[in-house]
PDB file of N, CA and C in Angstrom:
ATOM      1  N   UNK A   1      -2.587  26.555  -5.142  1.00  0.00           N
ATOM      2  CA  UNK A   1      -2.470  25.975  -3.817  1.00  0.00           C
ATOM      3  C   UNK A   1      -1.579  26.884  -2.975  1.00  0.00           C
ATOM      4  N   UNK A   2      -2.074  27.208  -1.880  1.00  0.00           N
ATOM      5  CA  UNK A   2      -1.152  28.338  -1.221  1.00  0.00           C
ATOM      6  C   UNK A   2      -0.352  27.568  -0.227  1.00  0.00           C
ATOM      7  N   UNK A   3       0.862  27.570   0.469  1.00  0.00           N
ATOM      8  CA  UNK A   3       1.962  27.467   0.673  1.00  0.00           C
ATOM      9  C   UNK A   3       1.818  26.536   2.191  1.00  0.00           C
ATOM     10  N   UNK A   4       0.291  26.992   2.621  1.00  0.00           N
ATOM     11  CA  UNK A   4       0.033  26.540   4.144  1.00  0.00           C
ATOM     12  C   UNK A   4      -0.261  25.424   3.672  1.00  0.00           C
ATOM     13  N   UNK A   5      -0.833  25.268   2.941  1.00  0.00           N
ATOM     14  CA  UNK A   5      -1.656  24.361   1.953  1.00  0.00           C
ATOM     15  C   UNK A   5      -0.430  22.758   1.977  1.00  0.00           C
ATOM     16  N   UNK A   6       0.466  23.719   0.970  1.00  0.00           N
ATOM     17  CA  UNK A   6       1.797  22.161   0.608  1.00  0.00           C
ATOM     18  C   UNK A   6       2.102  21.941   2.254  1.00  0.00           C
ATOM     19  N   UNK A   7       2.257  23.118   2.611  1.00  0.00           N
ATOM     20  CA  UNK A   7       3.331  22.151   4.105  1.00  0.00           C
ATOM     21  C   UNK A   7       2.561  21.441   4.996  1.00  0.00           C
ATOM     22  N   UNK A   8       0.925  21.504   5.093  1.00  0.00           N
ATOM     23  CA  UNK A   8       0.420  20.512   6.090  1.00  0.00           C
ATOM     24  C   UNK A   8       0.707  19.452   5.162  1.00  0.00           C
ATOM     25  N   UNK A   9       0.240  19.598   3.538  1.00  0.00           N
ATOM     26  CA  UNK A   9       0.391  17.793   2.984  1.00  0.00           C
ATOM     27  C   UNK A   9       2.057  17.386   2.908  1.00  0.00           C
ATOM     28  N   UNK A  10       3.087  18.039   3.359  1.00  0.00           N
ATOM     29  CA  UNK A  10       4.041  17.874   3.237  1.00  0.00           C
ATOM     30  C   UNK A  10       4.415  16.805   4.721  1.00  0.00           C
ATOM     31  N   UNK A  11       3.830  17.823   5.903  1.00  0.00           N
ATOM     32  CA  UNK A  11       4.012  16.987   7.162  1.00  0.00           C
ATOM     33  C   UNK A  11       2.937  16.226   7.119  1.00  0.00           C
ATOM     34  N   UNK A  12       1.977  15.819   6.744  1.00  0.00           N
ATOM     35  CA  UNK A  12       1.016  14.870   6.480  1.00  0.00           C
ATOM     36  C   UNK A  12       1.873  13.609   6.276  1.00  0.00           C
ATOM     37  N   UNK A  13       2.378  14.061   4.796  1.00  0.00           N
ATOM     38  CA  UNK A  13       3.568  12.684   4.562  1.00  0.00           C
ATOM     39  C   UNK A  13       4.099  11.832   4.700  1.00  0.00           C
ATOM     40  N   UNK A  14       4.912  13.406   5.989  1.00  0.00           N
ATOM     41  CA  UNK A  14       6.350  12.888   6.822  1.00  0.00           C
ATOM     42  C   UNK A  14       5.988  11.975   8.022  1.00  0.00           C
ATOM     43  N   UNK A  15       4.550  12.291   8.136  1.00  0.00           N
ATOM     44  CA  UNK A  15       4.398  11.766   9.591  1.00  0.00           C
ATOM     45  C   UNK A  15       3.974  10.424   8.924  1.00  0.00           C
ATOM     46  N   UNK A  16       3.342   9.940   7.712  1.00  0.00           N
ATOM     47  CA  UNK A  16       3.218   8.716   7.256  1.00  0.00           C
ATOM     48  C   UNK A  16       4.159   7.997   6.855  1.00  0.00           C
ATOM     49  N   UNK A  17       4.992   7.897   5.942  1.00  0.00           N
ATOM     50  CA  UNK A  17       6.307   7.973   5.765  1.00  0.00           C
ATOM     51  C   UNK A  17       6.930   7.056   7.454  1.00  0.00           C
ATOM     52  N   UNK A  18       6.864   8.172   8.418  1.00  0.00           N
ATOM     53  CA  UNK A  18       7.745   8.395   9.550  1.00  0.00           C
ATOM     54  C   UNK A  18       6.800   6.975  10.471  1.00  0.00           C
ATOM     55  N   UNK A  19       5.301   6.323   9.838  1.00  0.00           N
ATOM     56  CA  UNK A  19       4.910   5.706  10.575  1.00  0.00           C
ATOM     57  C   UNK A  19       4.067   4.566   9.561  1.00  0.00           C
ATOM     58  N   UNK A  20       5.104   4.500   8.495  1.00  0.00           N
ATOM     59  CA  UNK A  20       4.759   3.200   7.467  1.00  0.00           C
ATOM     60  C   UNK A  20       4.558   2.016   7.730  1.00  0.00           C
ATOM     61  N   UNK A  21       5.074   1.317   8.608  1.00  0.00           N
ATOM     62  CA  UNK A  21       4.261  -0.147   9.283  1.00  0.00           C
ATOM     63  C   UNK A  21       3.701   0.191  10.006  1.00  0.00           C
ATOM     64  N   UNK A  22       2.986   0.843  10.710  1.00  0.00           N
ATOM     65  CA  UNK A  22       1.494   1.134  11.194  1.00  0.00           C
ATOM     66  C   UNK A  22       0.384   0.956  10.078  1.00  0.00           C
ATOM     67  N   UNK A  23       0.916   1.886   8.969  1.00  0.00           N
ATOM     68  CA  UNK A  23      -0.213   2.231   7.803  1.00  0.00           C
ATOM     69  C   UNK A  23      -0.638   1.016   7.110  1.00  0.00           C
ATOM     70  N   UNK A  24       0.979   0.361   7.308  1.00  0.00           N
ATOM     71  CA  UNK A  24       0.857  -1.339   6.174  1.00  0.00           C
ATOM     72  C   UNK A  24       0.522  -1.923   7.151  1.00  0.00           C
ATOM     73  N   UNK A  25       0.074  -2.356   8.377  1.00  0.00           N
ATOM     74  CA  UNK A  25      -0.316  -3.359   8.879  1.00  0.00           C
ATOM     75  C   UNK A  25      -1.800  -3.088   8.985  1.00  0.00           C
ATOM     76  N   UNK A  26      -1.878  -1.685   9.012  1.00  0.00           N
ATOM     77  CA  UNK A  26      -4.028  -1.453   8.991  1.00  0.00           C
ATOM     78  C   UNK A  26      -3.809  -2.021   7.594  1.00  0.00           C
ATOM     79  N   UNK A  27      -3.902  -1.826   6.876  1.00  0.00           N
ATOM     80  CA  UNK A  27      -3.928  -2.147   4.959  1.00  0.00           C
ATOM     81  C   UNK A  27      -4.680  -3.976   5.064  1.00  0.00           C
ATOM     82  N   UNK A  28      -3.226  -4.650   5.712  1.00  0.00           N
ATOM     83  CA  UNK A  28      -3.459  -6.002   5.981  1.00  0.00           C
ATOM     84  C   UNK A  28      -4.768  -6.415   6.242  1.00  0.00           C
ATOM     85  N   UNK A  29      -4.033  -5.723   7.562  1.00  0.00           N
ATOM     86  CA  UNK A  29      -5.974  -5.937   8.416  1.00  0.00           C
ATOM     87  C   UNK A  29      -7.053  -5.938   7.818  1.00  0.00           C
ATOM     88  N   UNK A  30      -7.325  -5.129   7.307  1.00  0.00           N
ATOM     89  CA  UNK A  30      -8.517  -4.859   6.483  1.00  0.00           C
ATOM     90  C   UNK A  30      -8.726  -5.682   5.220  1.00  0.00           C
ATOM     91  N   UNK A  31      -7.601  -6.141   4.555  1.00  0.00           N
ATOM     92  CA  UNK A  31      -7.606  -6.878   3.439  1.00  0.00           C
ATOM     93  C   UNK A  31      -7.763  -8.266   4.138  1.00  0.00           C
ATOM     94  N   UNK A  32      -7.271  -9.302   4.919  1.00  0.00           N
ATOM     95  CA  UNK A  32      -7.577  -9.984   5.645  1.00  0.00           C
ATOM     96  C   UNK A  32      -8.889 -10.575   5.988  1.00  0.00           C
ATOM     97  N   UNK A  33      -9.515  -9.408   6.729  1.00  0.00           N
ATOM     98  CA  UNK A  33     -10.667  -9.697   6.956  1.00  0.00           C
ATOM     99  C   UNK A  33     -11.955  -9.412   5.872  1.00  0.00           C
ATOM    100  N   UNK A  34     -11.243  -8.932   4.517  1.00  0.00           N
ATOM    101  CA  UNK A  34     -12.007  -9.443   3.625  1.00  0.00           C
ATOM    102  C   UNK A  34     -11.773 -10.820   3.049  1.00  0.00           C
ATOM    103  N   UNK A  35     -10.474 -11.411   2.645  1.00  0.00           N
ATOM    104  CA  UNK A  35      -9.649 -12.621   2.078  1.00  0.00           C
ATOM    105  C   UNK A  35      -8.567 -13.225   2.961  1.00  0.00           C
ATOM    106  N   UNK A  36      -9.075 -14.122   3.920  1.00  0.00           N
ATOM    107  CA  UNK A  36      -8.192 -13.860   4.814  1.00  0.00           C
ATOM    108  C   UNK A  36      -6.344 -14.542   3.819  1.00  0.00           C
ATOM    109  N   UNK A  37      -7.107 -15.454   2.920  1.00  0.00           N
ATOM    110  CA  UNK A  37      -6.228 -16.141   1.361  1.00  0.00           C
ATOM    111  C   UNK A  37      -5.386 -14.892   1.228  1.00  0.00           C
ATOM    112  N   UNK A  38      -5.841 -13.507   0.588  1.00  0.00           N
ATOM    113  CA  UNK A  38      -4.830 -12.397   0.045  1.00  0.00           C
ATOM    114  C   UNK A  38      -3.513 -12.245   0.484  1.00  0.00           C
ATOM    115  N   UNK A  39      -3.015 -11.450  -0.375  1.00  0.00           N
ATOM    116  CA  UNK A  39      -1.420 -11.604  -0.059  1.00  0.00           C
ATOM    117  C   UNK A  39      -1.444  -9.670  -0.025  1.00  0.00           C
ATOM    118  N   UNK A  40      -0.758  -9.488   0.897  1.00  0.00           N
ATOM    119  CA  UNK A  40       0.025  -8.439   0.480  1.00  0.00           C
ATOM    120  C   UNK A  40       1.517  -7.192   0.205  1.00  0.00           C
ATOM    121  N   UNK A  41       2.017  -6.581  -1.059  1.00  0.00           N
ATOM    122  CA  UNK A  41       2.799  -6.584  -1.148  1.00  0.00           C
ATOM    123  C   UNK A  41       3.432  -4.550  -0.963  1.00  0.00           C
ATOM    124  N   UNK A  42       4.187  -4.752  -0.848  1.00  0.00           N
ATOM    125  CA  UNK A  42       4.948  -3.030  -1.027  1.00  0.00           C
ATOM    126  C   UNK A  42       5.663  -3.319  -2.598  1.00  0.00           C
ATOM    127  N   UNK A  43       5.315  -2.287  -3.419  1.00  0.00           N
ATOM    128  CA  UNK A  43       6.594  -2.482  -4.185  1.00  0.00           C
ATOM    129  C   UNK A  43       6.779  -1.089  -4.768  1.00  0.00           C
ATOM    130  N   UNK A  44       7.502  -0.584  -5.357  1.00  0.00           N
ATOM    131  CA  UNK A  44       7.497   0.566  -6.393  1.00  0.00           C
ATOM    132  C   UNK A  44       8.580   1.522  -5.705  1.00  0.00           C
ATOM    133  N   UNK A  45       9.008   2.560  -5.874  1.00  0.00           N
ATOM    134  CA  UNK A  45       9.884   3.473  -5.337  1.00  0.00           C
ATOM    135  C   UNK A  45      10.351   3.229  -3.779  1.00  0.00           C
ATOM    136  N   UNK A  46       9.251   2.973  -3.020  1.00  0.00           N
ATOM    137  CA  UNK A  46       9.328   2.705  -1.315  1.00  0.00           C
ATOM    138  C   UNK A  46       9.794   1.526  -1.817  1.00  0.00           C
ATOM    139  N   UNK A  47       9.399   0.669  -2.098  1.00  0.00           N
ATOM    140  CA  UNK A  47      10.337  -0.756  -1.656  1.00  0.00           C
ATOM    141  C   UNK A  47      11.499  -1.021  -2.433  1.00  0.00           C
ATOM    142  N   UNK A  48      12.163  -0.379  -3.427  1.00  0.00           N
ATOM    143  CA  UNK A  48      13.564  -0.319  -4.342  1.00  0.00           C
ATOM    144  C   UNK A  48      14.139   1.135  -3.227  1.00  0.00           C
ATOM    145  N   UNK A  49      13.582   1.416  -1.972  1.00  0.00           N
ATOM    146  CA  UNK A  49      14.146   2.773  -1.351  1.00  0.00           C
ATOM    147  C   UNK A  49      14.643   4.022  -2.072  1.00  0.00           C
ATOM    148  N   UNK A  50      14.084   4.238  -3.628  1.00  0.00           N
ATOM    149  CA  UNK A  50      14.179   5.684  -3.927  1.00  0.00           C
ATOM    150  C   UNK A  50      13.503   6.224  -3.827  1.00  0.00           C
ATOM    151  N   UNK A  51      12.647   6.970  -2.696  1.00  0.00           N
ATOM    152  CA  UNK A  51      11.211   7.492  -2.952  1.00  0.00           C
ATOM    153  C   UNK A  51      11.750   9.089  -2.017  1.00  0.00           C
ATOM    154  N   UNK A  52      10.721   9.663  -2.235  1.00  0.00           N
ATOM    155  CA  UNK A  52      10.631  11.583  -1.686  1.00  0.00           C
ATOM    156  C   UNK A  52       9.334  11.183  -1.188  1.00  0.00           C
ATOM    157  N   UNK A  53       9.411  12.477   0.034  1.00  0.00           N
ATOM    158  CA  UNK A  53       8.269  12.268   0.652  1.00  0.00           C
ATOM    159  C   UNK A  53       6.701  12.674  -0.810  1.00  0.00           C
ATOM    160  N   UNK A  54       7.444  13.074  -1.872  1.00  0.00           N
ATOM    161  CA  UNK A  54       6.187  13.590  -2.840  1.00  0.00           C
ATOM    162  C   UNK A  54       6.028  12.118  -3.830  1.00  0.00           C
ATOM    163  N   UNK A  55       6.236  10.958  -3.375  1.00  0.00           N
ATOM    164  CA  UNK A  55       6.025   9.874  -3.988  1.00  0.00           C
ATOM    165  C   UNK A  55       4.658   9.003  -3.590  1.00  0.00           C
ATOM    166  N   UNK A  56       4.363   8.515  -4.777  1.00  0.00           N
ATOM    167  CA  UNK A  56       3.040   7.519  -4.181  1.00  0.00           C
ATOM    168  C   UNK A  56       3.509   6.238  -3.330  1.00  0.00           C
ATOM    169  N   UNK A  57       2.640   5.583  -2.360  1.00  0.00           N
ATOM    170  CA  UNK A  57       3.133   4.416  -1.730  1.00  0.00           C
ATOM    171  C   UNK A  57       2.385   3.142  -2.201  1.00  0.00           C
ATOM    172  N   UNK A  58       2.848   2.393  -3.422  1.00  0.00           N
ATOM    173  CA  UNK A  58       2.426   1.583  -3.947  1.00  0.00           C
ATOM    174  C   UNK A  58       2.179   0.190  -3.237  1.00  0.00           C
ATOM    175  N   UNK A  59       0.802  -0.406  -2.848  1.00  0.00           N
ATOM    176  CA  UNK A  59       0.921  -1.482  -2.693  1.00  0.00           C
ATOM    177  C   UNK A  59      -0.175  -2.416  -3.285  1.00  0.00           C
ATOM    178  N   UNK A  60       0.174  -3.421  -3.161  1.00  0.00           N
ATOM    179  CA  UNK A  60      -0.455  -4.737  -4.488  1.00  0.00           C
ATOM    180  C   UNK A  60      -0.980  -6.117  -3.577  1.00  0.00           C
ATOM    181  N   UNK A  61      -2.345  -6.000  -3.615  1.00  0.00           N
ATOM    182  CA  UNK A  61      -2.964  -6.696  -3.263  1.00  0.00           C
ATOM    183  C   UNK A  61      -3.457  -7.779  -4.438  1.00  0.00           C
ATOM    184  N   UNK A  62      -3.295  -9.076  -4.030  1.00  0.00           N
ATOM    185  CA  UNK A  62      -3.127 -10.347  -4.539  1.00  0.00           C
ATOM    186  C   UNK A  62      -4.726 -10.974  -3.947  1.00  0.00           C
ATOM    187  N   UNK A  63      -5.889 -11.024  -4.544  1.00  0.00           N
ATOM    188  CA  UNK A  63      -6.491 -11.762  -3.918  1.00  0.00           C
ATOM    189  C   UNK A  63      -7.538 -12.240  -5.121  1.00  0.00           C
ATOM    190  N   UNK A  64      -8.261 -13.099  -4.804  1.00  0.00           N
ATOM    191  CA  UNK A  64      -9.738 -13.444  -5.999  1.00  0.00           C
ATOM    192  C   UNK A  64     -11.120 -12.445  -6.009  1.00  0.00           C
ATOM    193  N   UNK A  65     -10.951 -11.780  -5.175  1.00  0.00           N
ATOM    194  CA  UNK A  65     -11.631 -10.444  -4.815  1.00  0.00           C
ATOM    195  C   UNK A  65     -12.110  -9.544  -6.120  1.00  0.00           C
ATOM    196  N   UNK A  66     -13.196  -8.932  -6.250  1.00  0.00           N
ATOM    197  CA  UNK A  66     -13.633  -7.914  -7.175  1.00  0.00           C
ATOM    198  C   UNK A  66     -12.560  -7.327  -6.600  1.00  0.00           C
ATOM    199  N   UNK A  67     -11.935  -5.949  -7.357  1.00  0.00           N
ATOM    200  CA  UNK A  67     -11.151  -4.845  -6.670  1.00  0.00           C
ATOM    201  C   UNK A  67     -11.988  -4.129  -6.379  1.00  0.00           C
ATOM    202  N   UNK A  68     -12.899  -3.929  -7.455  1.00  0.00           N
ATOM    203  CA  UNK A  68     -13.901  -2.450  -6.586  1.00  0.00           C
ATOM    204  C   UNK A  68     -14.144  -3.218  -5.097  1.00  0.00           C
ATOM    205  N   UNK A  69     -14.603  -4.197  -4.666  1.00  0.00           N
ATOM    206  CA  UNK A  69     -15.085  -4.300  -3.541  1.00  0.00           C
ATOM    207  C   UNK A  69     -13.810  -4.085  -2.111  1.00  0.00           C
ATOM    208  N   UNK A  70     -12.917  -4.771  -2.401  1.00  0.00           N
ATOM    209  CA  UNK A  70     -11.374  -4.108  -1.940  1.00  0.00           C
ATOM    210  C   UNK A  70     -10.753  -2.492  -1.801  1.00  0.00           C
ATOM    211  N   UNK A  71     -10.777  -1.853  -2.544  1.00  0.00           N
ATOM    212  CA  UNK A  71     -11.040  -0.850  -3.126  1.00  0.00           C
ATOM    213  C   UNK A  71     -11.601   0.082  -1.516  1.00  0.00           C
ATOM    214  N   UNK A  72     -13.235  -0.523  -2.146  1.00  0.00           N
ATOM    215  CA  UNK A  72     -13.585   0.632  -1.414  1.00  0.00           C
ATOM    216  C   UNK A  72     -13.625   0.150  -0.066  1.00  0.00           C
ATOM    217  N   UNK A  73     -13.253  -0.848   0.663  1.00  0.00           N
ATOM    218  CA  UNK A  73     -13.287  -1.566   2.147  1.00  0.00           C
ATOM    219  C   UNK A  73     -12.347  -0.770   2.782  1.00  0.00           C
ATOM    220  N   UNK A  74     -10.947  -0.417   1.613  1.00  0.00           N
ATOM    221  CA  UNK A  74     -10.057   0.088   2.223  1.00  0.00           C
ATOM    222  C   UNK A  74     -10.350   1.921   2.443  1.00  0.00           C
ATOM    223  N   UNK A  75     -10.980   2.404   1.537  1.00  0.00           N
ATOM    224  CA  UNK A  75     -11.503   3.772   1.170  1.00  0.00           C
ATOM    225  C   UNK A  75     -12.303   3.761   2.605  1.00  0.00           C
ATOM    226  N   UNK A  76     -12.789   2.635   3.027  1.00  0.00           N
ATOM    227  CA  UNK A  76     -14.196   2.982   4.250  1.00  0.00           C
ATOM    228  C   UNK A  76     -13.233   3.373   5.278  1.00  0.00           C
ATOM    229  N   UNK A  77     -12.226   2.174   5.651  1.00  0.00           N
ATOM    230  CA  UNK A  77     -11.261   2.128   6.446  1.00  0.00           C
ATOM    231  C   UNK A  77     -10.201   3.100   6.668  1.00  0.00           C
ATOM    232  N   UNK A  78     -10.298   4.282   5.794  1.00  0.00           N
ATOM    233  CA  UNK A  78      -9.415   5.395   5.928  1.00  0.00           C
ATOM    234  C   UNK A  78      -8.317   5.670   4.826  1.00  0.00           C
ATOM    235  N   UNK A  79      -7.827   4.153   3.921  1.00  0.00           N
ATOM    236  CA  UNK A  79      -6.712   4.311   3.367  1.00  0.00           C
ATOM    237  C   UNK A  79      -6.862   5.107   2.095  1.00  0.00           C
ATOM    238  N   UNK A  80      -5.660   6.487   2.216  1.00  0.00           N
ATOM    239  CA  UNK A  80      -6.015   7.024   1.032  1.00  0.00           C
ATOM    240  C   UNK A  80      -4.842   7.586   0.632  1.00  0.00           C
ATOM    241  N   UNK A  81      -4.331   8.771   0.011  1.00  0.00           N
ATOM    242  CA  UNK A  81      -3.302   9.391  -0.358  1.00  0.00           C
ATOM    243  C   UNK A  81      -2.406   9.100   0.855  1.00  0.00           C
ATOM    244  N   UNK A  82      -1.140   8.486   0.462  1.00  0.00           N
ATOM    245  CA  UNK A  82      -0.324   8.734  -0.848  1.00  0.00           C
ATOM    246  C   UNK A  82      -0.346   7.408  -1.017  1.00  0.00           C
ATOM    247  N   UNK A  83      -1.597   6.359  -0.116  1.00  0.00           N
ATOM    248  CA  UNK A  83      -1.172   4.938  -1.057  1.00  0.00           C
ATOM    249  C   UNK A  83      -2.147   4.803  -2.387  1.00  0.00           C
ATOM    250  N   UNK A  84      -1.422   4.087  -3.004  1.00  0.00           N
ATOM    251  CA  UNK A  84      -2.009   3.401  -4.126  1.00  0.00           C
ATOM    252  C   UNK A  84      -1.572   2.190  -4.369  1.00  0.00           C
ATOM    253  N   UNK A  85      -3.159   1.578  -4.379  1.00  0.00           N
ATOM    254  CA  UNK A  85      -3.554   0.261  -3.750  1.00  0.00           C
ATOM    255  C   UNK A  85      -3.577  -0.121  -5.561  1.00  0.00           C
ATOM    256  N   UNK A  86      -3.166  -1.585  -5.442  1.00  0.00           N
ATOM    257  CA  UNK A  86      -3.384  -1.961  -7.260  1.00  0.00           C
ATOM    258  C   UNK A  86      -4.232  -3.855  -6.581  1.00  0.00           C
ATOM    259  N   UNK A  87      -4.765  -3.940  -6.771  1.00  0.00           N
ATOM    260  CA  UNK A  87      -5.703  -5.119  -6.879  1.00  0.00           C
ATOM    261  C   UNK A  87      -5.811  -6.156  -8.015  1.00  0.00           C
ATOM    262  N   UNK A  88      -5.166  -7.129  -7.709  1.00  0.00           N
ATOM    263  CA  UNK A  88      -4.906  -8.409  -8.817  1.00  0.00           C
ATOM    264  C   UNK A  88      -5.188  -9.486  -8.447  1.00  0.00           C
ATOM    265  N   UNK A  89      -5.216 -10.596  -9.330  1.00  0.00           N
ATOM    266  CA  UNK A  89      -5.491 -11.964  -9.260  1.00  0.00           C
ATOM    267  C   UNK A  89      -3.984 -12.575  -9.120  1.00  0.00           C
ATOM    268  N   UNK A  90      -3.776 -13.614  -9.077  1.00  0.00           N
ATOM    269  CA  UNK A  90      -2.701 -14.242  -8.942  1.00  0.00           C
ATOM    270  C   UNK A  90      -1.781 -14.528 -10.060  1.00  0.00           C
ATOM    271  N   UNK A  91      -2.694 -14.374 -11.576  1.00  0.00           N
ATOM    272  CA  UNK A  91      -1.624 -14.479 -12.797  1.00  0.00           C
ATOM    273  C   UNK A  91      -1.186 -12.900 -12.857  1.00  0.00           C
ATOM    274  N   UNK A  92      -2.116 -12.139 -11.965  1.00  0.00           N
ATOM    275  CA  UNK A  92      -0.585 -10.856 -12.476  1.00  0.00           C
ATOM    276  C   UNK A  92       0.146 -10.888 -11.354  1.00  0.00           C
ATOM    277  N   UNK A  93      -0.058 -11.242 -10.620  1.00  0.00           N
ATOM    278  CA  UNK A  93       1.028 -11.155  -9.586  1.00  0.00           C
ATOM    279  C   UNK A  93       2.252 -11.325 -10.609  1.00  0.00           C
ATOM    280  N   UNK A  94       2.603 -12.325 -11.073  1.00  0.00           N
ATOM    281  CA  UNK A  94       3.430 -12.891 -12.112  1.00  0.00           C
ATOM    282  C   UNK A  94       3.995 -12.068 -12.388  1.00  0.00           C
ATOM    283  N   UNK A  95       3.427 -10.891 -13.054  1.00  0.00           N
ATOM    284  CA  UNK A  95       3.559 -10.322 -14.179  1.00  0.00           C
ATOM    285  C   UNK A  95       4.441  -9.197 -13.098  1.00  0.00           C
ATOM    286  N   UNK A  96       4.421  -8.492 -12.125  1.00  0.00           N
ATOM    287  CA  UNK A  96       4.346  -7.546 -10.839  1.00  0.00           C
ATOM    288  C   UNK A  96       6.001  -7.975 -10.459  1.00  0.00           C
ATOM    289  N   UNK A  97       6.483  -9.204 -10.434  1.00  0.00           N
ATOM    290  CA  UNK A  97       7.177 -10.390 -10.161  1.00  0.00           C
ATOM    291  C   UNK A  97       8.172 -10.250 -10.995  1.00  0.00           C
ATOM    292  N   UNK A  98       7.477  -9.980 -12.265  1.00  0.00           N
ATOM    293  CA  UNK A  98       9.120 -10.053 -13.212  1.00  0.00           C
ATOM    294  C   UNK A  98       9.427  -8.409 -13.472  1.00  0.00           C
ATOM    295  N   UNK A  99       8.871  -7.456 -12.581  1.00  0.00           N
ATOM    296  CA  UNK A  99       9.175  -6.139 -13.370  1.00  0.00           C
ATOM    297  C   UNK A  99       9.370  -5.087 -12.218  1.00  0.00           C
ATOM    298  N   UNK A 100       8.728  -5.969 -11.215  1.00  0.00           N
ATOM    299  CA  UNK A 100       9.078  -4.999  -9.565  1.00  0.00           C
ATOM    300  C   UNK A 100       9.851  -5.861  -8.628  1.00  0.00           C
ATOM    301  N   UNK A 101      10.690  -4.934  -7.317  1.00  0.00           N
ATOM    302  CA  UNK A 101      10.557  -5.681  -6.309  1.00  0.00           C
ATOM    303  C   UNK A 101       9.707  -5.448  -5.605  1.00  0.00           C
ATOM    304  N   UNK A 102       9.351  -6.613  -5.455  1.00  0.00           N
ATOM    305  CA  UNK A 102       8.231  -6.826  -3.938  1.00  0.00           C
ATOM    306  C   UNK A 102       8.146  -7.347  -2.774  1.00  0.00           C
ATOM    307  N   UNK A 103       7.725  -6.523  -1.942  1.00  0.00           N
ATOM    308  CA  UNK A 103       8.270  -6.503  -0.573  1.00  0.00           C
ATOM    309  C   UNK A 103       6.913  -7.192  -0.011  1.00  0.00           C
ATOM    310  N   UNK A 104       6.902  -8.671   0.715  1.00  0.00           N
ATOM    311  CA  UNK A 104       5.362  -8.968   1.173  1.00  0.00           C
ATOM    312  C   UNK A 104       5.236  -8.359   2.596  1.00  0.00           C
ATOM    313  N   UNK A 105       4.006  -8.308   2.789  1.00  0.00           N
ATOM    314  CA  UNK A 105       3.585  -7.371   4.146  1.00  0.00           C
ATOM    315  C   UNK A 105       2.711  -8.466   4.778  1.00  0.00           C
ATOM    316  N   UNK A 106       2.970  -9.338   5.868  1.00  0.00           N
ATOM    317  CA  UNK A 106       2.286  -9.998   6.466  1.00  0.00           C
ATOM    318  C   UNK A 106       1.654  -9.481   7.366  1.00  0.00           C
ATOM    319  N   UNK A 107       1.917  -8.552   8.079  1.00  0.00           N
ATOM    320  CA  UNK A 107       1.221  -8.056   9.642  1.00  0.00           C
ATOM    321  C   UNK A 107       2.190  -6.985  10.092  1.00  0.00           C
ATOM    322  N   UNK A 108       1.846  -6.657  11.416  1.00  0.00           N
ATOM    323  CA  UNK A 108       2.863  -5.762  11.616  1.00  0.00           C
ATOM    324  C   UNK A 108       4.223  -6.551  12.173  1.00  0.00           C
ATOM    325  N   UNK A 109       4.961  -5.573  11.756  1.00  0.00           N
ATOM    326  CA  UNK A 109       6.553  -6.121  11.678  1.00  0.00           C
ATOM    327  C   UNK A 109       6.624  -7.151  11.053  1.00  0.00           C
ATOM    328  N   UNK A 110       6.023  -7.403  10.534  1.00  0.00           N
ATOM    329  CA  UNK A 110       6.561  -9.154   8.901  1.00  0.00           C
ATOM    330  C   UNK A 110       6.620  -8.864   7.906  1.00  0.00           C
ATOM    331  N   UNK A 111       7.875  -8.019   7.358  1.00  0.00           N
ATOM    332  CA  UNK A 111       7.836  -7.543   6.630  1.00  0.00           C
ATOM    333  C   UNK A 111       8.677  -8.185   5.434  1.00  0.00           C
ATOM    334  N   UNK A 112       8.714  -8.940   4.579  1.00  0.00           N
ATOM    335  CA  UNK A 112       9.405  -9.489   4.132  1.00  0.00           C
ATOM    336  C   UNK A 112       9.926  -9.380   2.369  1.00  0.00           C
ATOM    337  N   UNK A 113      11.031  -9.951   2.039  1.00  0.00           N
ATOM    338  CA  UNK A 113      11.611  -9.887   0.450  1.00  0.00           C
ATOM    339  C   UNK A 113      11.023 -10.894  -0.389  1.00  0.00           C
TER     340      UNK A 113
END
């Protein structure tokens, strides 16, 4: 990978990173108007605040939904590197619950503990 290469995905990042409730409130949106029921959450390095811009942006969608079909709604919709989307039912939420913090993402600016 040559060097021009890292620094656009570097400012790619920064500028996501630099405009993260924008990114989490399209996420919503889109999950929404598949379930409008779904929940969704931030958790992993970004939401415990140790993360580098070379970190994944983990978020956890809670719904009764196939994931593939979630999945790829969000793939149509644009969402891609550096999130990673994890798709569950409500007994793992549970499980997400006793081993992460999770940050719920209602909309834009509802961002909550």
């Amino acid at each position: 990978m040559s060097i021009d290469l890292l620094v656009e995905e570097a400012i790619k990042r920064r500028k996501i990173f630099e405009n993260l409730g924008l990114h989490l409130a399209r996420i919503v949106e889109v999950i929404k108007r598949l379930d409008p029921e779904a929940e969704v959450y931030l958790f992993g390095s970004v939401a415990e605040g140790k993360y580098l811009l070379s970190s994944d942006i983990d978020v956890l969608v809670v719904t009764v939904l196939n994931p593939g079909l979630v999945l790829a709604e969000l793939w149509r919709n644009g969402v891609e590197e550096p999130f990673e989307v994890h798709v569950v039912d409500h007994h793992h939420l549970e499980l997400y619950k006793k081993s992460s913090r999770l940050i719920r993402i209602d909309g834009p600016g509802q961002i909550s503990s």
